[in-house]
N, C-alpha and C. Protein backbone atom coordinates (compact mmCIF):
# COMPACT_ATOMS: atom_id res chain seq x y z
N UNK A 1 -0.83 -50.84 67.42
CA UNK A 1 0.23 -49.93 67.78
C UNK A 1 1.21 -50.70 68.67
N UNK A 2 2.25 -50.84 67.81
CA UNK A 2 3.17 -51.92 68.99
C UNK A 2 3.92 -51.19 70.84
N UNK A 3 3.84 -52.05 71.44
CA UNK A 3 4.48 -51.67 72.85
C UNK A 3 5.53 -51.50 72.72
N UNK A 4 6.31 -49.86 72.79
CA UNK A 4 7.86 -50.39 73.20
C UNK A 4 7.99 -50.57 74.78
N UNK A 5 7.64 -49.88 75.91
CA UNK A 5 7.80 -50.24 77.31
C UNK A 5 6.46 -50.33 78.04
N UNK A 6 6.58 -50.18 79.35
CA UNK A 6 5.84 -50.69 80.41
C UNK A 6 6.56 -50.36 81.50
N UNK A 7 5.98 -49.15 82.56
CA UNK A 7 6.62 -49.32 83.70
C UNK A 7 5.41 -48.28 84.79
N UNK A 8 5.13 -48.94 85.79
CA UNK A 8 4.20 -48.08 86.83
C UNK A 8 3.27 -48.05 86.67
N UNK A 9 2.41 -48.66 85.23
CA UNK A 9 1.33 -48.61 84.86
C UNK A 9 1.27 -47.76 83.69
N UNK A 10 2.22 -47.43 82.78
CA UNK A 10 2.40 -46.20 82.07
C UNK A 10 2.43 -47.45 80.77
N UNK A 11 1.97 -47.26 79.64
CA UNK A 11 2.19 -48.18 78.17
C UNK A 11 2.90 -47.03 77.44
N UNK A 12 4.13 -47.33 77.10
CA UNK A 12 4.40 -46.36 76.15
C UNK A 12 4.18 -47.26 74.66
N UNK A 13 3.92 -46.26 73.60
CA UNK A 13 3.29 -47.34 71.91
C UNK A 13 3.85 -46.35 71.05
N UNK A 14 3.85 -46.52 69.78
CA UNK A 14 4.08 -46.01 68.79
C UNK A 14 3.76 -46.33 67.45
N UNK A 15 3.08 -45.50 66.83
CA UNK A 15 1.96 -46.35 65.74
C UNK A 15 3.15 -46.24 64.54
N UNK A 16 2.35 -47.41 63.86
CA UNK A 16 3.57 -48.13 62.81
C UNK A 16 2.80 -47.60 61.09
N UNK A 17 3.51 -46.68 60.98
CA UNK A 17 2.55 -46.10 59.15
C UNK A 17 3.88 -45.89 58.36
N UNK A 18 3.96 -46.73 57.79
CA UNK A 18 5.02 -46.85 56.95
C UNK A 18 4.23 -46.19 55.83
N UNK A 19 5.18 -45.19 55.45
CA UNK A 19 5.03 -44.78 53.77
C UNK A 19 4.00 -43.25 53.92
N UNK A 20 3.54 -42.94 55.15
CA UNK A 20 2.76 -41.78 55.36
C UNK A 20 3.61 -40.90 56.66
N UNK A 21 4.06 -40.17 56.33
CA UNK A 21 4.88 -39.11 57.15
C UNK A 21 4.16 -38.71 57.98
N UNK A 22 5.06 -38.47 58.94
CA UNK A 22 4.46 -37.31 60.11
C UNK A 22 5.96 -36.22 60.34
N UNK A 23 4.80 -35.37 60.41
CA UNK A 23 5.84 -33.90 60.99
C UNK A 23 6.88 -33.97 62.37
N UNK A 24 6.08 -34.72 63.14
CA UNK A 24 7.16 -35.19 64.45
C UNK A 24 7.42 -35.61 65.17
N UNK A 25 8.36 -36.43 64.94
CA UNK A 25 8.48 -38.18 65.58
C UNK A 25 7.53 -38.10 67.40
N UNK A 26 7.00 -38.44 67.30
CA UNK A 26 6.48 -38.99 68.69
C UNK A 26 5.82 -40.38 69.37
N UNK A 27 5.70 -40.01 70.56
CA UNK A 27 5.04 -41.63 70.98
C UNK A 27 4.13 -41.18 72.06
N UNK A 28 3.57 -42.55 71.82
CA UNK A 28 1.97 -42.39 72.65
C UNK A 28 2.27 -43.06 74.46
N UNK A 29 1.86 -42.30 75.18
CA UNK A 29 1.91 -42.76 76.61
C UNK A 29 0.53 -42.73 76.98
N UNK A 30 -0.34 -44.14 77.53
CA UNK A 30 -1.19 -44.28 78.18
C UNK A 30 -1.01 -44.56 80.01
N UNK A 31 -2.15 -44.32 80.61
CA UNK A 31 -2.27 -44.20 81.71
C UNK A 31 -3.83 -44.52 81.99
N UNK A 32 -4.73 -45.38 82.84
CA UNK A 32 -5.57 -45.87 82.75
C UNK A 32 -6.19 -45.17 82.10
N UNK A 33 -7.07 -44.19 82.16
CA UNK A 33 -8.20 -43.59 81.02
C UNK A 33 -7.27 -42.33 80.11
N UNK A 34 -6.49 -42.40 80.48
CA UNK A 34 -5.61 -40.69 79.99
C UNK A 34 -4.35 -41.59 79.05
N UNK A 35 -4.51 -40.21 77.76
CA UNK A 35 -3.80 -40.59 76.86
C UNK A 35 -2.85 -39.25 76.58
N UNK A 36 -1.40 -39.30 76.70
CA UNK A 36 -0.83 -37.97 75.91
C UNK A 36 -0.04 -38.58 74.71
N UNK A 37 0.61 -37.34 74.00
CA UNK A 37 1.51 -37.84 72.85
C UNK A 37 2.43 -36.71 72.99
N UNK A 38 3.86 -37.44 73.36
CA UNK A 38 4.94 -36.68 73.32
C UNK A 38 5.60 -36.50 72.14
N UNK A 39 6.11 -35.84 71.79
CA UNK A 39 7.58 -35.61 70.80
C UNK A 39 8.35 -35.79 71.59
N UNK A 40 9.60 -36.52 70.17
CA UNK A 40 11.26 -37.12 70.71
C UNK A 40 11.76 -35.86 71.39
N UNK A 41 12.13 -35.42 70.38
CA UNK A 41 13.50 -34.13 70.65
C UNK A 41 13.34 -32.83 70.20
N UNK A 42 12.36 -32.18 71.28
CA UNK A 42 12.97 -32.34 72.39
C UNK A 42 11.48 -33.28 72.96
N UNK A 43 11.66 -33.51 74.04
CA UNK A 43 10.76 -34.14 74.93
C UNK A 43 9.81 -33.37 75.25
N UNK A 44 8.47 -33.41 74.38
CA UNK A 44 7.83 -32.37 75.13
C UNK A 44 5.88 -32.99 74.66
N UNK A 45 5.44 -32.54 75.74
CA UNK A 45 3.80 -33.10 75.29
C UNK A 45 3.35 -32.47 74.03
N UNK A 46 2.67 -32.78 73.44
CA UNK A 46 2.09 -32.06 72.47
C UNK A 46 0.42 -31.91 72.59
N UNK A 47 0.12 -33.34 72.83
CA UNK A 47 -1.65 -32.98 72.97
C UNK A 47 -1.45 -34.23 73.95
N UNK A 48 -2.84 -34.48 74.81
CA UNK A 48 -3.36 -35.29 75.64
C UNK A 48 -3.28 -34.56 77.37
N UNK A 49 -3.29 -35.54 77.86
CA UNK A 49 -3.25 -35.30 79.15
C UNK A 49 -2.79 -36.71 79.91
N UNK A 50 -1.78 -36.70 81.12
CA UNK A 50 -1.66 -37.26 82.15
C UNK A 50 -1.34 -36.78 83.85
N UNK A 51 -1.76 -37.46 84.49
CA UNK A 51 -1.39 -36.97 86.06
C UNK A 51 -0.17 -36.50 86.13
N UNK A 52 0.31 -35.76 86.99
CA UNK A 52 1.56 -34.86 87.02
C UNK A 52 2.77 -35.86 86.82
N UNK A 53 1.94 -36.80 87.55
CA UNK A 53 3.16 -37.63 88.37
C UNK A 53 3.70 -38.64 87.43
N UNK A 54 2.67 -38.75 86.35
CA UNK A 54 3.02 -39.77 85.48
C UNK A 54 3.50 -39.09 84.24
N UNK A 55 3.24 -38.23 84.29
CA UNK A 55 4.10 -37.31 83.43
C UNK A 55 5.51 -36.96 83.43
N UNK A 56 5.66 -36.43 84.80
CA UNK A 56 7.17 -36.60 85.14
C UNK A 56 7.84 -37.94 84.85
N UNK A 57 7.27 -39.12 85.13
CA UNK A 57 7.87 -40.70 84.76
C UNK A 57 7.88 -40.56 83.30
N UNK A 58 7.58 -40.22 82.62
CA UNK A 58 7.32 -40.36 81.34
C UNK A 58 8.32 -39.36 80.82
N UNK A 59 8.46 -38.53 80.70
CA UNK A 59 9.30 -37.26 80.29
C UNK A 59 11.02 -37.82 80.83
N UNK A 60 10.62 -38.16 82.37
CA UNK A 60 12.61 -38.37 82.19
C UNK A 60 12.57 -39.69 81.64
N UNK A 61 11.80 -40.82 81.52
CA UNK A 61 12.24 -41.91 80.63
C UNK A 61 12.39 -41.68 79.63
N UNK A 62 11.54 -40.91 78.57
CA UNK A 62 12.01 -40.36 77.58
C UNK A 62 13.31 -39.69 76.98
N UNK A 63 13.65 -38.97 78.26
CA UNK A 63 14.89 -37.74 78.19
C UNK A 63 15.89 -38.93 78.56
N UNK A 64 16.07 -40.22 78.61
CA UNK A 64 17.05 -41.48 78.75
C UNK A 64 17.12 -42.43 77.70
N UNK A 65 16.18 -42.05 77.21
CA UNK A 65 15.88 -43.38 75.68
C UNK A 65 15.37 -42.37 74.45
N UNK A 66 16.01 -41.32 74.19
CA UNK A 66 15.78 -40.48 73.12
C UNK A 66 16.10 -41.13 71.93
N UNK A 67 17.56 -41.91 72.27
CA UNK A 67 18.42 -42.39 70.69
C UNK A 67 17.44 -43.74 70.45
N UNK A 68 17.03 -44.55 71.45
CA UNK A 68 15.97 -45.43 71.18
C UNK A 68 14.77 -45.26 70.48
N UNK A 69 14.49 -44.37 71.11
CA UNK A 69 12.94 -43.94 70.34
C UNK A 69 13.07 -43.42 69.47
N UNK A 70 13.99 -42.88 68.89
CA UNK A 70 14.29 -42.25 67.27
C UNK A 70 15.08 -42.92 66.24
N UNK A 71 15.66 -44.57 67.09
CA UNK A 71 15.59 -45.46 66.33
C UNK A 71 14.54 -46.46 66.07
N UNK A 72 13.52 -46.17 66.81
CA UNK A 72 12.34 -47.02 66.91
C UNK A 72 11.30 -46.18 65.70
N UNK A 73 11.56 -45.04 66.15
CA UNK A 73 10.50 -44.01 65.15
C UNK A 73 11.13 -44.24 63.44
N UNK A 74 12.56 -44.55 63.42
CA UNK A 74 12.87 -44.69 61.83
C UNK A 74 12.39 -45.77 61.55
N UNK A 75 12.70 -47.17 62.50
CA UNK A 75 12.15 -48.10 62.27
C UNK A 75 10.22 -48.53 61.51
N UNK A 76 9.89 -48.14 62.34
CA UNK A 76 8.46 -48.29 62.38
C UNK A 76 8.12 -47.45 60.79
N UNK A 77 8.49 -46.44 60.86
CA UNK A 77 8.04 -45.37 59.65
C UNK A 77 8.47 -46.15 58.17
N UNK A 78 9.45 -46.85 58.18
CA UNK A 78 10.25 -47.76 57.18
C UNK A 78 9.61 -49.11 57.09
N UNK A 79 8.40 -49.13 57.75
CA UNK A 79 7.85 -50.62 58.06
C UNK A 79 8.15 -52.03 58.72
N UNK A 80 9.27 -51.65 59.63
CA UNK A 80 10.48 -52.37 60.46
C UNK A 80 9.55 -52.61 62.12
N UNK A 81 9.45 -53.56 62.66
CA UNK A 81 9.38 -53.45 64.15
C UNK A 81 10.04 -52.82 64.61
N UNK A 82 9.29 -52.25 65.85
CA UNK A 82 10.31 -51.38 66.47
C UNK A 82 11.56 -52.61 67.64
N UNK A 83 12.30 -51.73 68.59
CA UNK A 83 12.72 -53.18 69.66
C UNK A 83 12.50 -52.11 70.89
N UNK A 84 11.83 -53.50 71.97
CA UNK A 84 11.62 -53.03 73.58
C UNK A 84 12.93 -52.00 73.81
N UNK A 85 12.06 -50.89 74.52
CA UNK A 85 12.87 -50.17 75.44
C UNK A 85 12.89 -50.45 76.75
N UNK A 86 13.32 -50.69 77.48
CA UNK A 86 13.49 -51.01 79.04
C UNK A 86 13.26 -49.81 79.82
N UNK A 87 12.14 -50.24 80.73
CA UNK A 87 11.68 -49.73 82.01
C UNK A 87 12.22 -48.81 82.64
N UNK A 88 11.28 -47.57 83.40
CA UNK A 88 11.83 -46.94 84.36
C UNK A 88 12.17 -47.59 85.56
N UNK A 89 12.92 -47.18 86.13
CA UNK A 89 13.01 -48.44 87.26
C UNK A 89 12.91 -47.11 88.71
């Protein structure tokens, strides 16, 4: 599952299945043992779990790199690398 960022300890990934659909674009955010999976647009968890706090980091980086990650999500789905998104800072 390639890395698009890294910031605070947070991996954001996004698995690469070209040619098998999914219902809605999302990406995977890890956090040492805790895993959630957001959807793009809108920004919202769907299943997993993380600490509040890393949740909030995660959600407004998201809500800043929407057009990224939904060019990353066409990418990947088309069998394309995705490209780094840059850090919360």
């Amino acid at each position: 599952m390639p890395e698009l960022s890294r910031f605070f300890g947070i991996i954001i990934r996004m698995y690469m299945e070209a040619g098998i659909p999914h219902k809605t674009p999302h990406f995977h955010a890890h956090y040492q043992n805790d895993v959630a999976v957001f959807s793009i647009e809108p920004v919202e968890l769907i299943t997993g779990h993380l600490p509040s706090k890393q949740r909030r980091f995660v959600e407004a980086w998201a809500e800043l790199h929407q057009a990224e990650l939904m060019n990353d999500w066409t990418k990947l789905q088309t069998g394309n690398l995705p490209e780094p998104i840059a850090p919360l800072h």
